[in-house]
Protein backbone atom coordinates (compact mmCIF):
# COMPACT_ATOMS: atom_id res chain seq x y z
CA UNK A 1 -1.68 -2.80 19.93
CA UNK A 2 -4.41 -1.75 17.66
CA UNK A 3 -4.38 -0.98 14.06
CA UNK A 4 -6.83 0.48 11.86
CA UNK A 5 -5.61 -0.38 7.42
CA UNK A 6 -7.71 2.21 5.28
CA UNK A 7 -9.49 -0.51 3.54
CA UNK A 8 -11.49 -3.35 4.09
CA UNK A 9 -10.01 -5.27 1.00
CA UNK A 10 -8.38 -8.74 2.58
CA UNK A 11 -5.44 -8.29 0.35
CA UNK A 12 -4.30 -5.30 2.19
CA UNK A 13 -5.14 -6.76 5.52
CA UNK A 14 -3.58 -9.56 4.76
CA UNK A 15 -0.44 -7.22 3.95
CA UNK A 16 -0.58 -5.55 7.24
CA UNK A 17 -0.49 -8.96 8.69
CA UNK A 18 2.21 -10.41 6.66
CA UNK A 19 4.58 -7.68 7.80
CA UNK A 20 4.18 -7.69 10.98
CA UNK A 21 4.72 -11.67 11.27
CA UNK A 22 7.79 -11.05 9.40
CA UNK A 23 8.94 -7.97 12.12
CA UNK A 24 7.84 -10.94 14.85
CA UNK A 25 5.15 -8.45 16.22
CA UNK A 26 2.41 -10.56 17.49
CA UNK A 27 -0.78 -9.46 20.02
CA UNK A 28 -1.87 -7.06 17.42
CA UNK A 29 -5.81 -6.26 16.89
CA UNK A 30 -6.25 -5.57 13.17
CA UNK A 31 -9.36 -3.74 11.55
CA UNK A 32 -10.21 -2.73 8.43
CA UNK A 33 -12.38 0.21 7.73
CA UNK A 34 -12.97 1.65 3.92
CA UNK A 35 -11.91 5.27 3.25
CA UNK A 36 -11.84 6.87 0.15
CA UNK A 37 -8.19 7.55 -1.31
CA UNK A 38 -9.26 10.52 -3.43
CA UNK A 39 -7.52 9.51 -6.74
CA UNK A 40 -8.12 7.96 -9.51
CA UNK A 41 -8.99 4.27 -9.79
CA UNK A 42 -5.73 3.60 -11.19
CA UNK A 43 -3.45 6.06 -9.61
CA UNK A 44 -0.13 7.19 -11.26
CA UNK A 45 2.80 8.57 -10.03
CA UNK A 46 2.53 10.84 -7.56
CA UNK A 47 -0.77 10.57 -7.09
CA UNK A 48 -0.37 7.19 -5.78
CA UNK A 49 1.54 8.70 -2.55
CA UNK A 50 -1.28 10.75 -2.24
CA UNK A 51 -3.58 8.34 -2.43
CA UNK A 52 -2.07 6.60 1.00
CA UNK A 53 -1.40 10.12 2.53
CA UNK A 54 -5.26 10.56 1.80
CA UNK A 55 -6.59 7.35 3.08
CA UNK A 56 -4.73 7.85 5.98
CA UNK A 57 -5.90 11.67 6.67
CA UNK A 58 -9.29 10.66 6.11
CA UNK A 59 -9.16 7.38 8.31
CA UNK A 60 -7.60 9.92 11.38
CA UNK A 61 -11.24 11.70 10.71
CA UNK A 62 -13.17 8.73 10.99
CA UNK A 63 -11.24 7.60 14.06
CA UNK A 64 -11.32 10.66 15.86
CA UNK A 65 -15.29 11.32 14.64
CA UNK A 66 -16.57 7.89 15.86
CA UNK A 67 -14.48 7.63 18.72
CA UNK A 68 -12.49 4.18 17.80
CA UNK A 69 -9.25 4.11 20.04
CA UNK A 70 -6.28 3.09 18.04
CA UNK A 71 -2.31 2.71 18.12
CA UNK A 72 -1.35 2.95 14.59
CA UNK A 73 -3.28 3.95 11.10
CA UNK A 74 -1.86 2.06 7.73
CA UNK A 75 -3.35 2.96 4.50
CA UNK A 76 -1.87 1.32 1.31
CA UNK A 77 -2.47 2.51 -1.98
CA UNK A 78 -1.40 0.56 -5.71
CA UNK A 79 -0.67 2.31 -8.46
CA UNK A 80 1.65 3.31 -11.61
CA UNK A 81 4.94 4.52 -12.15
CA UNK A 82 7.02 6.20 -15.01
CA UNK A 83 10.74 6.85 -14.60
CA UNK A 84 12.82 7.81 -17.81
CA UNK A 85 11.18 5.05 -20.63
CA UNK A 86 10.07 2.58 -18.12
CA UNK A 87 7.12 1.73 -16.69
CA UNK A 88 6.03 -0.15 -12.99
CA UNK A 89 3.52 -1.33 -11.10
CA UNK A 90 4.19 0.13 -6.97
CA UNK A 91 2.65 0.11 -4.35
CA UNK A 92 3.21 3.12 -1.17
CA UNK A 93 2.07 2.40 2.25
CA UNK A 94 1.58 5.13 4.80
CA UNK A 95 1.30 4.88 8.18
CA UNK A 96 -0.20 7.04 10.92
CA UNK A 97 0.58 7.78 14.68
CA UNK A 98 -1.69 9.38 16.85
CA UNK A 99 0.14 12.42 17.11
CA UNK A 100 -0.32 12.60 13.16
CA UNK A 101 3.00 11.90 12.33
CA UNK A 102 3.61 9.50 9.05
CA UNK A 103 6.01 7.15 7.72
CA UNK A 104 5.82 6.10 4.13
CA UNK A 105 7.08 2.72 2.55
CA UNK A 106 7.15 1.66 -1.02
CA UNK A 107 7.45 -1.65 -2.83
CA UNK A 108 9.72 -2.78 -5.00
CA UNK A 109 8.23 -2.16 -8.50
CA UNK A 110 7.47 -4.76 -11.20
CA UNK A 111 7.91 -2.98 -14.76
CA UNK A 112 5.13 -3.34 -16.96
CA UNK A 113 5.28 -2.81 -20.60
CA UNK A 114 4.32 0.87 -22.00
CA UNK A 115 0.99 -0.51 -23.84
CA UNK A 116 0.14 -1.95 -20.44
CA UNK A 117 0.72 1.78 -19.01
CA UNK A 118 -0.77 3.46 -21.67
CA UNK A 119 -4.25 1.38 -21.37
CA UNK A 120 -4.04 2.27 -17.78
CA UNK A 121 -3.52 6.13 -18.79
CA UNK A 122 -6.43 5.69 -20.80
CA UNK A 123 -8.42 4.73 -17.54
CA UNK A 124 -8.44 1.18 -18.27
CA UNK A 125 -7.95 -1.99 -16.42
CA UNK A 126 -5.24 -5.03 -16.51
CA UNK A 127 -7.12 -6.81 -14.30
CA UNK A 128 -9.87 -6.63 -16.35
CA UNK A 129 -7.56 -8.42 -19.39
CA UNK A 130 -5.96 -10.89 -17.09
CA UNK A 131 -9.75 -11.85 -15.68
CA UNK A 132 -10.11 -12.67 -19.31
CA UNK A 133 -7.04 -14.69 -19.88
CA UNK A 134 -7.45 -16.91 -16.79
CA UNK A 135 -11.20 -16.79 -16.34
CA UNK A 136 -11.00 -15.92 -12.78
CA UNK A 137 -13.56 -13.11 -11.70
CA UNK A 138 -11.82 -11.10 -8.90
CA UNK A 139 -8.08 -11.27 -9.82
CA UNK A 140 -7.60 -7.55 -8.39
CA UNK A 141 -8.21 -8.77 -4.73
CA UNK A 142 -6.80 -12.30 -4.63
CA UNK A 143 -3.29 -12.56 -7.02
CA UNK A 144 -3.13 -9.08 -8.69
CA UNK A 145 -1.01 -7.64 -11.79
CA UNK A 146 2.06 -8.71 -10.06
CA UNK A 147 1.01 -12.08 -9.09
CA UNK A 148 -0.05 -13.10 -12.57
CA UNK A 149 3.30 -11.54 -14.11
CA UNK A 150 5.13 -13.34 -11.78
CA UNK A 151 3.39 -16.81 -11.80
CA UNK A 152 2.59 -16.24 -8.34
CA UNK A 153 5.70 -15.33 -6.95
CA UNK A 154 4.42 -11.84 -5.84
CA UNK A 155 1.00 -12.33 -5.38
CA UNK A 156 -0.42 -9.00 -4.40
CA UNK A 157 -0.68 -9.18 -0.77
CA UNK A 158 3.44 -10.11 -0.88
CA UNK A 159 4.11 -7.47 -2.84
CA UNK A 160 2.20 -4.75 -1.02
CA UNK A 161 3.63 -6.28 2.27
CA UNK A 162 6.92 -4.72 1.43
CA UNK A 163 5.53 -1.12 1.32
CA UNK A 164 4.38 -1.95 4.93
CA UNK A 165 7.26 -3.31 5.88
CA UNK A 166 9.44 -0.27 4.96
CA UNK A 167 7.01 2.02 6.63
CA UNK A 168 6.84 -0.25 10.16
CA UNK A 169 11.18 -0.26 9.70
CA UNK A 170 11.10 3.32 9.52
CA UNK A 171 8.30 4.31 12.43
CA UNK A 172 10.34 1.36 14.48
CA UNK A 173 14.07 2.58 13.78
CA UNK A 174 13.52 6.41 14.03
CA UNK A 175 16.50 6.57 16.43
CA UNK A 176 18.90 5.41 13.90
CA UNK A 177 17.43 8.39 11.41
CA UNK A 178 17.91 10.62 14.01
CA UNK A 179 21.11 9.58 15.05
CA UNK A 180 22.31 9.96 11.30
CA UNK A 181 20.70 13.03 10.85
CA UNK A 182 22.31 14.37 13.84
CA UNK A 183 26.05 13.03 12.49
CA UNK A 184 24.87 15.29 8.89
CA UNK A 185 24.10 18.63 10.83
């Protein structure tokens, strides 16, 4: 099996490959080729679906365009999320079928405080504050947001893993949709 992540950022890759170990799928070719997302930097709320749904659409292009054979597309895309008076870092993952059918998975998500949203709203960074803290230089791709809230215990490429892993359950398990859905109508 072959499958193409929207990025070329190891985190993400890494991701991809940490849910799939954890499904037991092995003999999978990974590659990573950089598409843009079409949202902000620092994506929020629905525009952090959109963001994966985009990656992916644009990937399909660059497959189809440049003739590169694959089985399955995943694009992953971080970003920020209000519900009621809280605040959370999430993360969606969509993936892609040939046929152009998609299945999307989110993370769990890891509240932030609202001054940490609001300096994102204002098109800032947290990575940018947490470089400063630790003096590390490139804690976006290595631990992340989550991974320094959490001491490590969600280190980004764990935490984005579960977006992936609810989109492979889904693409891998669409008989038991369909035999629910079948049950409703």
């Amino acid at each position: 099996m072959k499958i193409i992540v929207g990025s070329e950022n190891m985190s993400k890759i890494r991701s991809v490959k940490l849910a799939l170990e954890k499904l037991n799928i092995s003999n999978v070719d990974i590659v990573g080729i950089s598409v843009e997302s079409m949202v902000s930097s620092k994506p929020l709320n629905d525009e952090t679906l959109n963001g994966a749904i985009n990656r992916n659409n644009n990937l399909y292009k660059h497959c189809i365009n440049n003739e590169i054979d694959f089985d399955l597309l995943i694009s992953i895309e971080g970003g920020y999320e209000q519900v009621l008076n809280n605040y959370f870092i999430i993360t969606y993952a969509c993936l892609m079928t040939k046929d152009m059918k998609y299945y999307v998975g989110k993370s769990n998500g890891l509240e932030i405080s609202e001054s940490m949203f609001n300096h994102v709203m204002n098109g800032k960074s947290i990575n940018k504050i947490i470089e400063s803290i630790s003096n590390v230089t490139s804690n976006k791709k290595d631990n992340g947001i989550t991974g320094y809230l959490t001491n490590g215990f969600f280190k980004r490429d764990e935490f984005d893993m579960n977006a992936v892993l609810c989109a492979l359950e889904t693409y891998y398990n669409q008989d038991k949709y369909r035999d629910i859905d079948d049950k409703l109508n």
